[in-house]
N, C-alpha and C. Protein backbone atom coordinates (compact mmCIF):
# COMPACT_ATOMS: atom_id res chain seq x y z
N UNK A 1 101.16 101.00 96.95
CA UNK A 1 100.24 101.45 97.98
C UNK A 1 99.62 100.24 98.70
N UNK A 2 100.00 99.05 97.98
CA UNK A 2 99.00 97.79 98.62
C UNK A 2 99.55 97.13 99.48
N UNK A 3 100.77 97.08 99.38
CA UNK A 3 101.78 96.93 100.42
C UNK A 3 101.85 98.08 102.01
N UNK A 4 101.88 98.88 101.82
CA UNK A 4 102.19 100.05 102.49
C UNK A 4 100.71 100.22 103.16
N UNK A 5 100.09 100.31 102.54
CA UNK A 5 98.71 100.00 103.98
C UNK A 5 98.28 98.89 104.59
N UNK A 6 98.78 97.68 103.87
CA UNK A 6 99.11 96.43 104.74
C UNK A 6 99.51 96.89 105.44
N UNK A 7 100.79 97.27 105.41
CA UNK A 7 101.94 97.04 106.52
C UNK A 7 101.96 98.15 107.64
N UNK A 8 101.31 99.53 107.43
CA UNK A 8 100.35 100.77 108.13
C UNK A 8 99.42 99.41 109.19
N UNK A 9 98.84 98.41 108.75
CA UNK A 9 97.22 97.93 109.23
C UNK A 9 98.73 96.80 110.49
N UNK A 10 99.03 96.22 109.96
CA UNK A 10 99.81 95.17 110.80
C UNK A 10 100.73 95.97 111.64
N UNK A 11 101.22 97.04 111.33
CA UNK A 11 102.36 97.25 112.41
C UNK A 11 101.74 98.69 113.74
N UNK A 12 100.69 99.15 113.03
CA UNK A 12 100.08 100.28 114.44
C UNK A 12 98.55 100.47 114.22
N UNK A 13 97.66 100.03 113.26
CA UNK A 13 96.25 100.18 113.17
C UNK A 13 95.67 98.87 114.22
N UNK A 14 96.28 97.71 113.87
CA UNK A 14 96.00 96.20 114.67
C UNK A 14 96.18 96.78 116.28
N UNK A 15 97.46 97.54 116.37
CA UNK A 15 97.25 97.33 117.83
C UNK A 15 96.91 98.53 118.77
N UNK A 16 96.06 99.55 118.15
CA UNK A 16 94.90 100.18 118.74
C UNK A 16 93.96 99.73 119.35
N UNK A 17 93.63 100.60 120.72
CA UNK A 17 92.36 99.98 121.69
C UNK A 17 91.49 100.26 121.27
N UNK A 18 90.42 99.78 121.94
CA UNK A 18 89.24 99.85 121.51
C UNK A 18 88.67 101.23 121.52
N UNK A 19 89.27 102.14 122.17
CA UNK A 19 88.59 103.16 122.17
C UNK A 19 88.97 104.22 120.84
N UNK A 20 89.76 103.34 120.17
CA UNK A 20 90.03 104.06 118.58
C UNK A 20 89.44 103.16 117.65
N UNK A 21 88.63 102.56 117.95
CA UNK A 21 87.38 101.63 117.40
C UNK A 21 87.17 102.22 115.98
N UNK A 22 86.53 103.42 115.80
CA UNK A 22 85.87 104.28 114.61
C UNK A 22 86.85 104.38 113.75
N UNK A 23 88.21 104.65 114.31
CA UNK A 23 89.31 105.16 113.40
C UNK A 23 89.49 103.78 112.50
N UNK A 24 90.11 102.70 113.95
CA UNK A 24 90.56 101.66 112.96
C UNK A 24 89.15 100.98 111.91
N UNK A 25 87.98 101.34 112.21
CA UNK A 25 87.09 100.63 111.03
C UNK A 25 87.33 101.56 109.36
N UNK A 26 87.17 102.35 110.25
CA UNK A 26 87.58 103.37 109.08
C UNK A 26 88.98 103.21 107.99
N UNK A 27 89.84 102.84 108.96
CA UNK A 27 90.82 102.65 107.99
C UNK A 27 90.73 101.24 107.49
N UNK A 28 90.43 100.50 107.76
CA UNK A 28 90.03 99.25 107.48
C UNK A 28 89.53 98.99 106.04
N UNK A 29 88.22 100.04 105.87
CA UNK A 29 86.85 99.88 105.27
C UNK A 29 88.26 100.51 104.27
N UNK A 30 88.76 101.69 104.29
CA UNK A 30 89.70 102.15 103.22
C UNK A 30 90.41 101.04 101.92
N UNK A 31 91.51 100.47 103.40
CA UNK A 31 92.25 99.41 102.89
C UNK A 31 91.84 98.23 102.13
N UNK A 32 90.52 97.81 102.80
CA UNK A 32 89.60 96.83 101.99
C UNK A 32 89.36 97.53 100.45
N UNK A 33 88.83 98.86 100.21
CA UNK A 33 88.56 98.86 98.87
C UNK A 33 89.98 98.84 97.57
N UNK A 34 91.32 99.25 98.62
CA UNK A 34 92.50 99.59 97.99
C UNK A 34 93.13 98.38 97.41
N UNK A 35 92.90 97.37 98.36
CA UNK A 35 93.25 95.73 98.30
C UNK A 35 92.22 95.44 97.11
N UNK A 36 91.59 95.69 97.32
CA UNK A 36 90.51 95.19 96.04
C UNK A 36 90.53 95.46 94.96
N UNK A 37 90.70 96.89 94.83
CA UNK A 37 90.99 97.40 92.96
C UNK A 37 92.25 97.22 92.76
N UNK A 38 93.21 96.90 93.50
CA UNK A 38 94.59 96.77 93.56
C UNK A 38 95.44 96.63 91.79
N UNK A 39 94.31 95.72 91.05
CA UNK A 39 94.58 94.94 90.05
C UNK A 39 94.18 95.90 88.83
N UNK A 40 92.63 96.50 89.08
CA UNK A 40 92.26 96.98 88.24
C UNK A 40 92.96 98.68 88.17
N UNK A 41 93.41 99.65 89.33
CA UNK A 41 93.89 100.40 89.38
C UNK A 41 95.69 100.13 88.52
N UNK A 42 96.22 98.98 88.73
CA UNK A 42 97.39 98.91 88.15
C UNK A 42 97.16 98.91 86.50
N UNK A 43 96.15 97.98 86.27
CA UNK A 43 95.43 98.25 84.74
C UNK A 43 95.82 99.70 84.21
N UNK A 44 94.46 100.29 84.89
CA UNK A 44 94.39 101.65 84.51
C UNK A 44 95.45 102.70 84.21
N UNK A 45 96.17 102.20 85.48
CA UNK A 45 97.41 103.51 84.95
C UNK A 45 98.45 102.74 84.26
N UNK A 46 98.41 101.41 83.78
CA UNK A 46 99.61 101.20 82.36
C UNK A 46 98.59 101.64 81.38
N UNK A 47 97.37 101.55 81.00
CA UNK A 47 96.59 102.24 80.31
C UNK A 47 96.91 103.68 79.84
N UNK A 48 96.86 103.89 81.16
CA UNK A 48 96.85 105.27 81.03
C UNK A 48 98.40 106.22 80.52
N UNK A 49 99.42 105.13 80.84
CA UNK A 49 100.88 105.66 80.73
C UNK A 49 101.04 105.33 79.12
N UNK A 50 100.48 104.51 78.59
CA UNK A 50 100.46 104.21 77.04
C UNK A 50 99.77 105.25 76.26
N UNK A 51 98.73 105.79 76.83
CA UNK A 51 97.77 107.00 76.22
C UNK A 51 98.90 108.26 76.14
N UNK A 52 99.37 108.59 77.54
CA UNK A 52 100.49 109.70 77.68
C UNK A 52 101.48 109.47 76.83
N UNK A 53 101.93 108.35 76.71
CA UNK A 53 103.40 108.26 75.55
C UNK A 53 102.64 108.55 74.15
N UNK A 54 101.92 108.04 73.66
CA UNK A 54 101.47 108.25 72.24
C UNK A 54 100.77 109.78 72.04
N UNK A 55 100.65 110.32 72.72
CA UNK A 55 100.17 112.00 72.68
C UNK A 55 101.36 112.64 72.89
N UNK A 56 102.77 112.23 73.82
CA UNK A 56 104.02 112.91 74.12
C UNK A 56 104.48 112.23 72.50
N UNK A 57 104.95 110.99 72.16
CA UNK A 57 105.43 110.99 70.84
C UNK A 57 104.98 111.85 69.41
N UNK A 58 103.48 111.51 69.24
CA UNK A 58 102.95 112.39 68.10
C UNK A 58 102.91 113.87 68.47
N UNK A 59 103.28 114.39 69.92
CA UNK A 59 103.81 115.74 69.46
C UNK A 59 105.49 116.11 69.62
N UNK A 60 106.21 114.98 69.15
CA UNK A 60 107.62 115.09 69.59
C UNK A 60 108.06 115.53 71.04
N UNK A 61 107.47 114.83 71.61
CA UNK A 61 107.86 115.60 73.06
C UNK A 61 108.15 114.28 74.34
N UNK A 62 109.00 113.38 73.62
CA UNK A 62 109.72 111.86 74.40
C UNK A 62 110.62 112.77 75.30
N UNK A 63 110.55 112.10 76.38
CA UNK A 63 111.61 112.44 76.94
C UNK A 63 112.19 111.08 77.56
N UNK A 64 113.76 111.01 78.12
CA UNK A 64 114.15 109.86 78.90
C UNK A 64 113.58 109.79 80.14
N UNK A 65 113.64 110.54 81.03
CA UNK A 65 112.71 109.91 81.78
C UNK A 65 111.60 109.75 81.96
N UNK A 66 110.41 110.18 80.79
CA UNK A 66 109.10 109.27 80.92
C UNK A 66 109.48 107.99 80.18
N UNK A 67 110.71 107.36 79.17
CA UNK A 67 110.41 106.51 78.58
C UNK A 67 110.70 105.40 80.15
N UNK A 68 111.93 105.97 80.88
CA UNK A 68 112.82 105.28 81.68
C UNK A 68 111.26 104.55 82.70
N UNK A 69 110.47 105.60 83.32
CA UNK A 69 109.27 105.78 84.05
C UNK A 69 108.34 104.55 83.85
N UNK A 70 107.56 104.94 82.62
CA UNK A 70 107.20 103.89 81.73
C UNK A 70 107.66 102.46 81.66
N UNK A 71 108.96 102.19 81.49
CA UNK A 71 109.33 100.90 81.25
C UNK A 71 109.18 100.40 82.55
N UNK A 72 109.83 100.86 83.75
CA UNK A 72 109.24 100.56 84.95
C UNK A 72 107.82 99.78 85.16
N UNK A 73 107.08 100.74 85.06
CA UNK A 73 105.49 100.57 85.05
C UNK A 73 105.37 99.21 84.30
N UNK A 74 105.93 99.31 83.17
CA UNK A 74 105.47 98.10 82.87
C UNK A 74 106.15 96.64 83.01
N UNK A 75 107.36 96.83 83.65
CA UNK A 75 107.78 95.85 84.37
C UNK A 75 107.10 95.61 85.61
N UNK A 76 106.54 96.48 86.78
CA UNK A 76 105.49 96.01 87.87
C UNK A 76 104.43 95.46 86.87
N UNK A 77 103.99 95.86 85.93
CA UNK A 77 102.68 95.21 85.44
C UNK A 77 103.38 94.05 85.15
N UNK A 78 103.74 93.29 84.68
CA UNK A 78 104.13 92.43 83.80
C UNK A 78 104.44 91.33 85.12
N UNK A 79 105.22 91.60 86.02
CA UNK A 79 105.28 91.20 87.09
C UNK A 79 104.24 90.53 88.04
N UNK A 80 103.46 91.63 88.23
CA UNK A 80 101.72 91.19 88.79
C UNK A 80 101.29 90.38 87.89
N UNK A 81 101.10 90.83 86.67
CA UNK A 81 100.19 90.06 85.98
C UNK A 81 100.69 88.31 86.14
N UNK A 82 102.55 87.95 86.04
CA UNK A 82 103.06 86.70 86.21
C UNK A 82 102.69 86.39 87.61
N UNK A 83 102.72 86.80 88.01
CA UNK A 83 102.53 86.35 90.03
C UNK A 83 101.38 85.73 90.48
N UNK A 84 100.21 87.09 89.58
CA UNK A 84 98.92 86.68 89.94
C UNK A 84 98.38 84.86 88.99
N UNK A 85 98.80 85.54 87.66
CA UNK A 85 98.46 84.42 86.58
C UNK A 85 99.03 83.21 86.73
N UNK A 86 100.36 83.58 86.39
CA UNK A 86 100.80 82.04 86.03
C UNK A 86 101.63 81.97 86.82
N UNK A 87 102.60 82.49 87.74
CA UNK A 87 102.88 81.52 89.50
C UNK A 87 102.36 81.69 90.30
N UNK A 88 101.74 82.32 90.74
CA UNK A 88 100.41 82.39 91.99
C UNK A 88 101.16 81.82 93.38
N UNK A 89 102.44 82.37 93.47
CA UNK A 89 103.84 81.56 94.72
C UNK A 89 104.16 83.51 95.22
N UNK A 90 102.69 83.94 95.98
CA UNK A 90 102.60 84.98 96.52
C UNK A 90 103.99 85.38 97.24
N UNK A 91 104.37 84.35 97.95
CA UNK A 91 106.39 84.67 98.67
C UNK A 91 107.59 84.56 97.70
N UNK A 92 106.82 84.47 96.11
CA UNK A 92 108.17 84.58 95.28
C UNK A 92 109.02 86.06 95.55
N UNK A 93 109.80 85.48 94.65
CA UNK A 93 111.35 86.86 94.44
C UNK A 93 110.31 87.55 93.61
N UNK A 94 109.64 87.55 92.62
CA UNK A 94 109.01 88.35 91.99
C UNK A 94 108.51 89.40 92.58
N UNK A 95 107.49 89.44 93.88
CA UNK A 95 106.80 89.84 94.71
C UNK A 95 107.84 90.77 95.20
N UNK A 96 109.06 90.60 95.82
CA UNK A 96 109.97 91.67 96.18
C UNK A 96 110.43 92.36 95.17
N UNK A 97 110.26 91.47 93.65
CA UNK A 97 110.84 92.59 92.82
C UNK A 97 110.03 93.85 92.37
N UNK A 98 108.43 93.59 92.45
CA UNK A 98 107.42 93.85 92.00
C UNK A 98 107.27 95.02 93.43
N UNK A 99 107.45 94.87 94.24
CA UNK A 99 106.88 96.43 95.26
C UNK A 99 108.61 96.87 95.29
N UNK A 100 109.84 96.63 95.27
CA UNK A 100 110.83 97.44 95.05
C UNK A 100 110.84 98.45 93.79
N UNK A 101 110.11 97.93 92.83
CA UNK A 101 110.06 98.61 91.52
C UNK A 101 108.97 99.66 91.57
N UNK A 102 107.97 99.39 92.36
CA UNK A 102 106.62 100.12 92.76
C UNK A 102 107.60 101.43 93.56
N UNK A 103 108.55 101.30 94.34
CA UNK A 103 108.65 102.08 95.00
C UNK A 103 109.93 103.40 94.24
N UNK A 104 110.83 102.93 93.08
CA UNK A 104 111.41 103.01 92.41
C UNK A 104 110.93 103.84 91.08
N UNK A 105 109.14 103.48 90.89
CA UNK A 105 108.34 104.13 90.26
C UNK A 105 108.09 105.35 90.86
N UNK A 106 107.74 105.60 92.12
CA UNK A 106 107.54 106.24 92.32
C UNK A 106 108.51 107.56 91.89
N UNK A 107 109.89 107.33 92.45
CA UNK A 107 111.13 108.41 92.44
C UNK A 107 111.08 108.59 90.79
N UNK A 108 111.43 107.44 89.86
CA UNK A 108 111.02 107.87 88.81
C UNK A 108 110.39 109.25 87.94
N UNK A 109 108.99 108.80 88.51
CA UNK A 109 107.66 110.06 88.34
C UNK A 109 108.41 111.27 88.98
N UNK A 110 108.18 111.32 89.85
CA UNK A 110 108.55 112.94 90.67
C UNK A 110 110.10 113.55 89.51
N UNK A 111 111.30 112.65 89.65
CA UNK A 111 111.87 112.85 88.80
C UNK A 111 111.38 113.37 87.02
N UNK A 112 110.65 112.46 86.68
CA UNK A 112 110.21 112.93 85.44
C UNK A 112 109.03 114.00 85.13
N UNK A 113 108.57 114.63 86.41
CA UNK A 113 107.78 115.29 86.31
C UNK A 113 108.39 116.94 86.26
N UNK A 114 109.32 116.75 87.53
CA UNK A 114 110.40 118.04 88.05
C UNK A 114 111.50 118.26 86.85
C-alpha cells in the first residue's frame, strides 16, 4: 500500500489544480499517516499472521495456502526489516523484491481465503 499511494500522489494527485486544493490535502494528510506506520503496520500483521497459524495448528486446521501466504509475509518482513536495518540502499533489488512479493501477498490471501 506504501508504494501504491506514492505512486497514486506522483502520477495524478501532484498534478491537480488548485481548485482540487481540499482533495489533494486530504489525500496527502492520508498518505502521510500510511508512510508513517508503514513499519509498524507490517509488524502487526506478521504478528498477527503468527497468532492465526498457532490457533489454525492447535486446532488442526493448516492449510497450504495459509502456510504458502504466511511464508510470503514473512519474506516482505524479513526483507524490510534488511533494507531498512542493515542496507539502508533504498534502490536495492531487495526493494523490488519486497513490493513484488507485497503484491503476490496479496493474490495469495484472497486465494487462501476463497
Amino acid at each position: 500500500m506504501n508504494f501504491f499511494i506514492k505512486y497514486i500522489n506522483k502520477k495524478y494527485i501532484s498534478k491537480l489544480g488548485k481548485e482540487k486544493k481540499q482533495l489533494v490535502d486530504m489525500y496527502r494528510k492520508v498518505m502521510r499517516i500510511i508512510v508513517k506506520n508503514h513499519k509498524l503496520v507490517g509488524t502487526i500483521a506478521v504478528v498477527s499472521v503468527l497468532t492465526h497459524f498457532f490457533i489454525a495448528f492447535s486446532s488442526n486446521r493448516i492449510s497450504i495456502t495459509g502456510i504458502i501466504a504466511a511464508l510470503i509475509m514473512a519474506t516482505i518482513f524479513c526483507l524490510g526489516f534488511y533494507g531498512t536495518y542493515i542496507n539502508k540502499n533504498y534502490k536495492g533489488m531487495w526493494l523490488k523484491v519486497h513490493r513484488a512479493l507485497a503484491f503476490s501477498l496479496i493474490i495469495a490471501i484472497v486465494i487462501h481465503i476463497v
